[in-house]
N, C-alpha and C. Protein backbone atom coordinates (compact mmCIF):
# COMPACT_ATOMS: atom_id res chain seq x y z
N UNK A 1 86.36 96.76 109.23
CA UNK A 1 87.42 97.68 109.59
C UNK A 1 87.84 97.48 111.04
N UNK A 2 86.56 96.99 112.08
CA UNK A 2 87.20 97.20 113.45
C UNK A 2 88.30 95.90 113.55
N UNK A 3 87.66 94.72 112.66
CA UNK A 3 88.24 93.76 112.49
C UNK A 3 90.12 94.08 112.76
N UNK A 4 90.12 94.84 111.33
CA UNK A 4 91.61 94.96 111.16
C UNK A 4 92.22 95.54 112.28
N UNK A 5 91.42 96.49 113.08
CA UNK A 5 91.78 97.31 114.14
C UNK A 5 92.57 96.34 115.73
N UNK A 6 91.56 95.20 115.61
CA UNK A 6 91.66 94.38 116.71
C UNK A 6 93.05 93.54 116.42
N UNK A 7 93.51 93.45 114.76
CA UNK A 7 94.82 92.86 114.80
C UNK A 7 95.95 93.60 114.85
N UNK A 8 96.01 95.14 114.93
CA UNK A 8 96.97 95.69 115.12
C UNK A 8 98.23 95.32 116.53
N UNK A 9 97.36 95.19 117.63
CA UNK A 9 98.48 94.88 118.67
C UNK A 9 98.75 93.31 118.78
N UNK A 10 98.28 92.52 118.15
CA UNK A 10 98.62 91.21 117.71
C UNK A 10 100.11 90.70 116.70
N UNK A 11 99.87 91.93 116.03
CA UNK A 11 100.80 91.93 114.86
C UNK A 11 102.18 92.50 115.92
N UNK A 12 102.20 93.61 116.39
CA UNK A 12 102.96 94.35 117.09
C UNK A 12 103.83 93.85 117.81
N UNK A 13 102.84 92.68 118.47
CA UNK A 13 103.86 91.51 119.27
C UNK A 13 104.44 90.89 119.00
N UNK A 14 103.86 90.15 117.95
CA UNK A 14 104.80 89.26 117.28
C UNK A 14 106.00 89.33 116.18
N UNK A 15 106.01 91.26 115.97
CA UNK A 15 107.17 91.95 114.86
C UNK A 15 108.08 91.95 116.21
N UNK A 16 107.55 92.25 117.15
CA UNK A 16 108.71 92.60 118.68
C UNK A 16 109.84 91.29 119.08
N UNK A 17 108.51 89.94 118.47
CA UNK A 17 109.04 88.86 118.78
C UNK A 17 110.37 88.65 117.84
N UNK A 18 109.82 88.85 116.20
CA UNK A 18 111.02 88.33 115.34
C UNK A 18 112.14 89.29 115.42
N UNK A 19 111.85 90.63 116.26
CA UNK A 19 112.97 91.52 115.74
C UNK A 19 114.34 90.59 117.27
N UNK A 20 113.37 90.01 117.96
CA UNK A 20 114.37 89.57 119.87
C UNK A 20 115.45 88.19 118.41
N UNK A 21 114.91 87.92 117.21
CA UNK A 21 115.95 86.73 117.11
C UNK A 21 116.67 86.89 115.61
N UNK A 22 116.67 88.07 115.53
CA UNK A 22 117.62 88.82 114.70
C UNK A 22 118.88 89.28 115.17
N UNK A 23 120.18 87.75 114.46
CA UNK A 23 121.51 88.17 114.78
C UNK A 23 121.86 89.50 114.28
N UNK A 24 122.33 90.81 115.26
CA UNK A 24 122.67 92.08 114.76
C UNK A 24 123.80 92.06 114.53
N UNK A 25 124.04 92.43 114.01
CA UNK A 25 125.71 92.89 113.84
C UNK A 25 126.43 93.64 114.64
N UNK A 26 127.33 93.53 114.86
CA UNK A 26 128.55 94.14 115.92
C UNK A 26 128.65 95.28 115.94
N UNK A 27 129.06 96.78 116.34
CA UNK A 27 129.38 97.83 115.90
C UNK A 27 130.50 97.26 114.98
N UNK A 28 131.48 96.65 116.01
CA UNK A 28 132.80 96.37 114.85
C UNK A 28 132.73 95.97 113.42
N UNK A 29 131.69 94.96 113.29
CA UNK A 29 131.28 94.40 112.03
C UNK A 29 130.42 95.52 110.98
N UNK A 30 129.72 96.49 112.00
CA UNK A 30 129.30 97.47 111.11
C UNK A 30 130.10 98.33 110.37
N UNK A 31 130.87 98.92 111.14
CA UNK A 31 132.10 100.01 110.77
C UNK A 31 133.02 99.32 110.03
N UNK A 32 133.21 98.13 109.92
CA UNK A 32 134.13 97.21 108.55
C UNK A 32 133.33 97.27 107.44
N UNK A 33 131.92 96.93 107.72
CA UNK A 33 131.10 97.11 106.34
C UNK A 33 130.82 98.50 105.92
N UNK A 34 130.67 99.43 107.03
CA UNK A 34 130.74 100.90 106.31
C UNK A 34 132.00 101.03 105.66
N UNK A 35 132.53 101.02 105.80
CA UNK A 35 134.22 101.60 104.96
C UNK A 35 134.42 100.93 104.08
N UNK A 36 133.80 99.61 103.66
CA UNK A 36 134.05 98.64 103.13
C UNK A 36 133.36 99.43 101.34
N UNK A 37 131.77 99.58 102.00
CA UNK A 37 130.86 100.26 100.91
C UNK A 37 131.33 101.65 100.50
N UNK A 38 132.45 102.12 101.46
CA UNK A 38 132.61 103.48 101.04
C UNK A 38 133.83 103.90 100.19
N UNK A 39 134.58 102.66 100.42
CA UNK A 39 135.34 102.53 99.35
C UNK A 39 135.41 101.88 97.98
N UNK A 40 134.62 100.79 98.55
CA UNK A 40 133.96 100.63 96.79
C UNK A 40 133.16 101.90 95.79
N UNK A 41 132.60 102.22 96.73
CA UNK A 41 132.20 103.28 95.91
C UNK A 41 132.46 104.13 95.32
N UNK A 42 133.96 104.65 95.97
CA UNK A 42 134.50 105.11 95.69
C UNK A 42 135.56 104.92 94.40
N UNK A 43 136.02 103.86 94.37
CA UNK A 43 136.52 103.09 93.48
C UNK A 43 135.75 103.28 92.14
N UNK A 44 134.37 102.96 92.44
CA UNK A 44 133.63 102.81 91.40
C UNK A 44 133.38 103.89 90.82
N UNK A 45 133.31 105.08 91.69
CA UNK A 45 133.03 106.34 90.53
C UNK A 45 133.88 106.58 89.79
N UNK A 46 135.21 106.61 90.65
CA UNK A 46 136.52 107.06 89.98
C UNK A 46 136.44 106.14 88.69
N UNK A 47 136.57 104.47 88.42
CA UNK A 47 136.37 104.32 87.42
C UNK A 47 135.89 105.17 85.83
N UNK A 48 134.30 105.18 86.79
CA UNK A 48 133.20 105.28 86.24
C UNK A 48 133.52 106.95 85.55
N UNK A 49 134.66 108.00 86.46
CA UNK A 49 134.46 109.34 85.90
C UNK A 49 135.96 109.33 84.99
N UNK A 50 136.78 108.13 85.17
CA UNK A 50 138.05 108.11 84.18
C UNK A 50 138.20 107.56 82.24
N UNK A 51 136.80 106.76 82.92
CA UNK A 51 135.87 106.37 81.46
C UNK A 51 135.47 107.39 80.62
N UNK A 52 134.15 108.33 81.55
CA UNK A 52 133.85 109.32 81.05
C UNK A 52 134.75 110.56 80.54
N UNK A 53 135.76 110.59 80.79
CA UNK A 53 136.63 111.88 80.58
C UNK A 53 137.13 111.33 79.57
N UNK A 54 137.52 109.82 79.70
CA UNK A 54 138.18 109.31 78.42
C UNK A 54 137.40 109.50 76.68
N UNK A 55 136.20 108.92 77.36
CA UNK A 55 135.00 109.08 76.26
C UNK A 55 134.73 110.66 75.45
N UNK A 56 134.71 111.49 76.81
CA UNK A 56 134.59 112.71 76.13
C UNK A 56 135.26 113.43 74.83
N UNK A 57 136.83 112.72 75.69
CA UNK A 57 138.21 113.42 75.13
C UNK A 57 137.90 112.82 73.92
N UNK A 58 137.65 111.93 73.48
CA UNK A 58 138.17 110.47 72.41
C UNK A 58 136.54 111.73 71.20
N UNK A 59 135.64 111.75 71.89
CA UNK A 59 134.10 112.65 70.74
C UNK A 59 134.83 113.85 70.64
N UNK A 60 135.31 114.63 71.26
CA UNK A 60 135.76 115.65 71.15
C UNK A 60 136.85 115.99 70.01
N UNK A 61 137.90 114.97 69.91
CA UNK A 61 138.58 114.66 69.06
C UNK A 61 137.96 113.98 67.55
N UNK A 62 137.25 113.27 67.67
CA UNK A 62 136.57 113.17 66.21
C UNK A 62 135.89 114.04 65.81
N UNK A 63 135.04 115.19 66.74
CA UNK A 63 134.43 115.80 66.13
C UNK A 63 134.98 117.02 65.60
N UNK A 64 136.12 117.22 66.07
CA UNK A 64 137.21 118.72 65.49
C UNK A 64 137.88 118.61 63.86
């Protein structure tokens, strides 16, 4: 156990290291990809709830 103990700040350094060569992204590039996901998503429900209403309407009607 102390073992594992002694590699904790070993590890620490070297996550510090890979995070220094991680290209980040831009704010600008972020805020294009936020809006980006937020409109797909959007897209996609609407689909997804014009189907369902369709579906409903369509059981509703066979079953009357």
């Amino acid at each position: 156990m102390f073992k594992a103990l002694k590699k904790i700040p070993k590890f620490v350094k070297e996550a510090k290291e890979e995070l220094k060569k991680i290209n980040w992204a831009s704010r600008k590039e972020l805020v294009s990809a936020t809006v980006l996901v937020i409109i797909v998503a959007a897209l996609v429900t609407s689909y997804i709830a014009v189907i369902d209403l369709g579906l409903s309407r369509a059981i509703q009607l066979l079953l009357r």
